[in-house]
C-alpha atoms as a PDB file:
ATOM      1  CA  UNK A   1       6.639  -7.639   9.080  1.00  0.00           C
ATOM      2  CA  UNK A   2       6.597  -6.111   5.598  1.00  0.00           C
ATOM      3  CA  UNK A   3       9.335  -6.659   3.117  1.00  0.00           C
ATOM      4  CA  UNK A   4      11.203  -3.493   3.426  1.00  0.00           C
ATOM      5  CA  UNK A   5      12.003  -1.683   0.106  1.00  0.00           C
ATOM      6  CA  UNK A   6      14.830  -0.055  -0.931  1.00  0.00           C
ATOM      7  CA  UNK A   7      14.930   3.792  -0.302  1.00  0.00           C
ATOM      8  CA  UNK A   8      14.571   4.324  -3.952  1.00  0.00           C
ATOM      9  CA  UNK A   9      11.342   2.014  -4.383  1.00  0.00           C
ATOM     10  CA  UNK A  10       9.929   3.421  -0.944  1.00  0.00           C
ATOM     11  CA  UNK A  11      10.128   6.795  -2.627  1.00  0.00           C
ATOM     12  CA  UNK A  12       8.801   5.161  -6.121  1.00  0.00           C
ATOM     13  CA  UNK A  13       5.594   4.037  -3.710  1.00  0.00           C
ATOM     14  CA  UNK A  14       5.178   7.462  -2.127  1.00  0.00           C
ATOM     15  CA  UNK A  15       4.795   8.990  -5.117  1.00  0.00           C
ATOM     16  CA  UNK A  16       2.276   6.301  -6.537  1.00  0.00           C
ATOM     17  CA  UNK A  17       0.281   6.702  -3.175  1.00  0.00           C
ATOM     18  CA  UNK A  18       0.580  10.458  -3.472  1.00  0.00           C
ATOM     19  CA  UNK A  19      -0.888  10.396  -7.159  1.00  0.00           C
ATOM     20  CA  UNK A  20      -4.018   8.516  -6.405  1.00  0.00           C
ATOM     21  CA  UNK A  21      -4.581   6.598  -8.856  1.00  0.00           C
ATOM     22  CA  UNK A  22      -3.377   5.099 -12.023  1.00  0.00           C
ATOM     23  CA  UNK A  23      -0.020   6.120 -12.793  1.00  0.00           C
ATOM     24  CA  UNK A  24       2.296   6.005 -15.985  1.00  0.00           C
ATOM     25  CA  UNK A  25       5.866   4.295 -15.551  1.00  0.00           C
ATOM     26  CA  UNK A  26       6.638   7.227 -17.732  1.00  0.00           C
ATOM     27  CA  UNK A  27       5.454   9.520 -15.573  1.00  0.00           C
ATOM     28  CA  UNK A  28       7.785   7.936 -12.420  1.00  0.00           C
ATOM     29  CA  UNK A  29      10.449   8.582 -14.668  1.00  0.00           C
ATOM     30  CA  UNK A  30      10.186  11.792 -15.389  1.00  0.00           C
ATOM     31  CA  UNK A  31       9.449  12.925 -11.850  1.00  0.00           C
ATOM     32  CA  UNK A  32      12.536  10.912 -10.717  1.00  0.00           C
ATOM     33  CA  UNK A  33      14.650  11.927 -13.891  1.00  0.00           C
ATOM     34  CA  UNK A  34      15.388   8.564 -14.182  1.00  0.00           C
ATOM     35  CA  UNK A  35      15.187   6.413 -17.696  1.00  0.00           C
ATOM     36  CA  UNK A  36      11.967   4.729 -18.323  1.00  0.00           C
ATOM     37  CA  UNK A  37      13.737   1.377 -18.488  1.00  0.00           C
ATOM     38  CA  UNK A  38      14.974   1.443 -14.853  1.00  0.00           C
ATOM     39  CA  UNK A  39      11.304   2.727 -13.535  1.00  0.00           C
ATOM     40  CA  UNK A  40      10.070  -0.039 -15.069  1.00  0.00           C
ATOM     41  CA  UNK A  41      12.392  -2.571 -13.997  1.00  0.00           C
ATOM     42  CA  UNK A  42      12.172  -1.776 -10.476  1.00  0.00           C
ATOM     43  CA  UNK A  43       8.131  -1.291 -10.356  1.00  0.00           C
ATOM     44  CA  UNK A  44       7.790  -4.948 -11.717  1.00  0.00           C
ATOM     45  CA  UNK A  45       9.818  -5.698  -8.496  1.00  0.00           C
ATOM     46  CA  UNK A  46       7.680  -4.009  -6.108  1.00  0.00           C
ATOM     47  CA  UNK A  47       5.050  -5.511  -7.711  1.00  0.00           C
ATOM     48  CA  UNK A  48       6.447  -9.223  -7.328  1.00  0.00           C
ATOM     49  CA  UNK A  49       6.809  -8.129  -3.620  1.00  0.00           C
ATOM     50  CA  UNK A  50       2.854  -7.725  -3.548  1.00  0.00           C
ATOM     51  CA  UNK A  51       2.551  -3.651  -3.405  1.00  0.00           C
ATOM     52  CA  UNK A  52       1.633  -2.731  -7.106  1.00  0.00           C
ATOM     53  CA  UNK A  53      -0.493  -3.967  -9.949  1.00  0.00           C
ATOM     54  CA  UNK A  54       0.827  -3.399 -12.878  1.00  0.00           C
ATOM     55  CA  UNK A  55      -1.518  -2.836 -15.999  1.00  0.00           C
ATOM     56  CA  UNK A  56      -0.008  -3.343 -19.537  1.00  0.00           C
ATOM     57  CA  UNK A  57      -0.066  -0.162 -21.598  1.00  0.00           C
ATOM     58  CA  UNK A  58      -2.329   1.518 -18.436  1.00  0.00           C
ATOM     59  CA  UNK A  59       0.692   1.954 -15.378  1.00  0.00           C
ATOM     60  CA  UNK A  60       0.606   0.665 -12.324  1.00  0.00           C
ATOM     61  CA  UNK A  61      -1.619   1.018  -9.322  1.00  0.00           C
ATOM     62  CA  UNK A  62      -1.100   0.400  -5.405  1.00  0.00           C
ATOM     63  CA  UNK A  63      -2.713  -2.515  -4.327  1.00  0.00           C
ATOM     64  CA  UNK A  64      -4.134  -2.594  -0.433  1.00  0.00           C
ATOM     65  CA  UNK A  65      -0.692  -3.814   0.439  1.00  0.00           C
ATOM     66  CA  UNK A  66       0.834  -0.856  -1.109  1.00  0.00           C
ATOM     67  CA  UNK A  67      -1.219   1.021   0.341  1.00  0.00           C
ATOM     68  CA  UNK A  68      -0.870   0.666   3.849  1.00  0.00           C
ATOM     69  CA  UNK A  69       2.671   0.252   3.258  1.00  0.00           C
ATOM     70  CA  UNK A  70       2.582   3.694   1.458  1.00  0.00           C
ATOM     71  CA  UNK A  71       0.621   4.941   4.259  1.00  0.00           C
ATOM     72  CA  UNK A  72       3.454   3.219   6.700  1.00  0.00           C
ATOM     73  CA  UNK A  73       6.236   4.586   4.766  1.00  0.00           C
ATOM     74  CA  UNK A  74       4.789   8.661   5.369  1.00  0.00           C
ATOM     75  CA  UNK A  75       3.981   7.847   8.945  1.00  0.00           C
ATOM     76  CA  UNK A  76       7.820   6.790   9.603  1.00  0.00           C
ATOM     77  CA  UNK A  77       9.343   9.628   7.980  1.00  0.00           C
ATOM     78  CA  UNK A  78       7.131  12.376   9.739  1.00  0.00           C
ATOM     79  CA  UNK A  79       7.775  10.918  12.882  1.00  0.00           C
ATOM     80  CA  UNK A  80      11.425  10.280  12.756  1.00  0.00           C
ATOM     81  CA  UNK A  81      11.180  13.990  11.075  1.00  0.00           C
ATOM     82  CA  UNK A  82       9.622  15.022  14.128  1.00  0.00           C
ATOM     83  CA  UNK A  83      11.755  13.258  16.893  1.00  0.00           C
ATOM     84  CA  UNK A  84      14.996  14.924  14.480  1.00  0.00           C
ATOM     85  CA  UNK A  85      13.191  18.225  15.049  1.00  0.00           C
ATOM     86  CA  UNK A  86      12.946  17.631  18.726  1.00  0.00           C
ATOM     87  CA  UNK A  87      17.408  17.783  18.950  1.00  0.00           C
ATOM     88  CA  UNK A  88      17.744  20.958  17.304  1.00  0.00           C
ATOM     89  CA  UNK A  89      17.301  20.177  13.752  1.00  0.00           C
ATOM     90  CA  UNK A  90      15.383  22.962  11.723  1.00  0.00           C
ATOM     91  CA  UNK A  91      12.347  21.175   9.752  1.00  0.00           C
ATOM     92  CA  UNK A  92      14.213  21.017   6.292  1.00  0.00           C
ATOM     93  CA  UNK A  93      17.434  19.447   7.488  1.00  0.00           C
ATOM     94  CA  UNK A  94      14.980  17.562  10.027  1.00  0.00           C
ATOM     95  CA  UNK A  95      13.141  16.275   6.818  1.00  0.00           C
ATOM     96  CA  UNK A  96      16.903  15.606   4.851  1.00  0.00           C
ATOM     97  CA  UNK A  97      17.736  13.957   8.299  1.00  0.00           C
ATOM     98  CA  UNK A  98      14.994  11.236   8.133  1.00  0.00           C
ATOM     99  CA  UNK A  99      15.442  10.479   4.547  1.00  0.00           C
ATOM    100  CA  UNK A 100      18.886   9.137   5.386  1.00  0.00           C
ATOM    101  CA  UNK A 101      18.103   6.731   8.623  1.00  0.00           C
ATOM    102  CA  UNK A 102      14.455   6.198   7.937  1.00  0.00           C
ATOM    103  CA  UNK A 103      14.601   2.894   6.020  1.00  0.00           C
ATOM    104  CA  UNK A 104      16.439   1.420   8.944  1.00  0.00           C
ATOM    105  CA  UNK A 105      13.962   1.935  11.729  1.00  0.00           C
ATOM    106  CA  UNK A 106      11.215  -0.552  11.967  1.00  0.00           C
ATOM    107  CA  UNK A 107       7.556  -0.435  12.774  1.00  0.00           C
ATOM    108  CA  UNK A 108       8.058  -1.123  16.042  1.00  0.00           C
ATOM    109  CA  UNK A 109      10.214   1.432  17.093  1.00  0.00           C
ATOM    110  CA  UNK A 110       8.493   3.895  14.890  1.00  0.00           C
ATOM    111  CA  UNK A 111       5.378   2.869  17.290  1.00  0.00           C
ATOM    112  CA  UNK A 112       7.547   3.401  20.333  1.00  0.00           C
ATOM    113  CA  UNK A 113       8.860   7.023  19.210  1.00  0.00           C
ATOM    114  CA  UNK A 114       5.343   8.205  18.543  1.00  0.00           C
ATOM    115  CA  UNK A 115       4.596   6.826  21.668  1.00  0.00           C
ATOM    116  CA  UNK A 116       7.402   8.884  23.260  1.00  0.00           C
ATOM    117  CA  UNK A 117       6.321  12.602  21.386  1.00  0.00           C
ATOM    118  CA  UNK A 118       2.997  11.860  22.833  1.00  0.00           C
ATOM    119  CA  UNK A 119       0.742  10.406  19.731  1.00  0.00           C
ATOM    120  CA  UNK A 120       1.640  13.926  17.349  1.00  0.00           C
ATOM    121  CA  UNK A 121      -0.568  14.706  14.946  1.00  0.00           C
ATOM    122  CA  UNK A 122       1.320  16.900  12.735  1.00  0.00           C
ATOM    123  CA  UNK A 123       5.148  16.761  11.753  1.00  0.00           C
ATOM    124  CA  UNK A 124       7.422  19.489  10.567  1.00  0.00           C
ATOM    125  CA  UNK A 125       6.738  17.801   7.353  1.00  0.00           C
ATOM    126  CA  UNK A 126       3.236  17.027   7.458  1.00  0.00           C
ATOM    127  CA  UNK A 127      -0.054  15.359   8.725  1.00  0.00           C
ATOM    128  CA  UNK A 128       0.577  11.730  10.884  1.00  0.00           C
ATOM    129  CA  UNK A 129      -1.708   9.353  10.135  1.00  0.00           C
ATOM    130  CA  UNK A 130      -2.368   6.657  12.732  1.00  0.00           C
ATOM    131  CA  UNK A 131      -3.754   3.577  11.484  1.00  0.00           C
ATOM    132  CA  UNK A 132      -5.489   0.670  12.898  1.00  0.00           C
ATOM    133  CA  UNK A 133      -1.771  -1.555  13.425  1.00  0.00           C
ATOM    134  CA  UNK A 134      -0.565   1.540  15.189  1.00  0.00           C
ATOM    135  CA  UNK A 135       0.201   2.078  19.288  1.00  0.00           C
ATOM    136  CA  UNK A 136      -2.221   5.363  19.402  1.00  0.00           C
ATOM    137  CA  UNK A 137      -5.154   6.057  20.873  1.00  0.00           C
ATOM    138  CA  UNK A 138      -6.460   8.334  18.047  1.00  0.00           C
ATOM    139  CA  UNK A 139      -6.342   4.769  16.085  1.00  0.00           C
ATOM    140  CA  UNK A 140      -9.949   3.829  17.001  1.00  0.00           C
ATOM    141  CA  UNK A 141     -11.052   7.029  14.364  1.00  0.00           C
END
């Protein structure tokens, strides 16, 4: 299984992912309001664990790693969103909700939840992707 990161770095990743490209430590800093010198610290240490490349003087990019745990990482949180939802839990608290636990459920039971909502395409916070490694049916797309 992959090396789980901490919340922080998860969200560090997400944002990378979300960006597309090439991205600028300062950049992470400033859309985490966090000093330059801690961004940079920990993206050298997702990038020991295999999910960046960092390019002196360029930023960093996700490598395929990173990318399909980027990928992972949005898949979990929509669908523990989504099972939140299910109990009650209005989409932004549902959303707040997930944040909080997420980073403790692993693949596998992610895989069993989505499983249990019936392979859901969208969340209360988004699109669900289903890759190849994942339980669904709509994984053969």
């Amino acid at each position: 299984d992959l090396d789980e990161l901490t919340p922080r770095k998860a969200e560090y990743l997400k944002y990378i992912y979300m960006q597309g490209d090439i991205v600028k430590t300062t950049d992470v800093a400033a859309h985490f309001s966090v000093a330059p010198s801690t961004v940079t610290k920990a993206l050298a240490e997702i990038a020991e664990a295999g999910y960046l490349e960092h390019s002196p003087y360029r930023g960093v990019r996700l490598t395929t790693l990173g990318t399909d745990y980027a990928r992972f990482l949005f898949r979990r949180h929509r669908i523990v969103a989504l099972a939140l939802s299910r109990y009650g839990l209005e989409p932004g608290e549902a959303c707040r909700e997930a944040k909080k636990i997420e980073a403790h459920v692993s693949k596998d039971l992610v895989n069993r939840i989505c499983t249990s909502l019936g392979h859901p395409m969208m969340s209360v916070c988004g699109e669900i992707e289903h890759d190849h490694s994942c339980c669904c049916p709509q994984n053969n797309r």
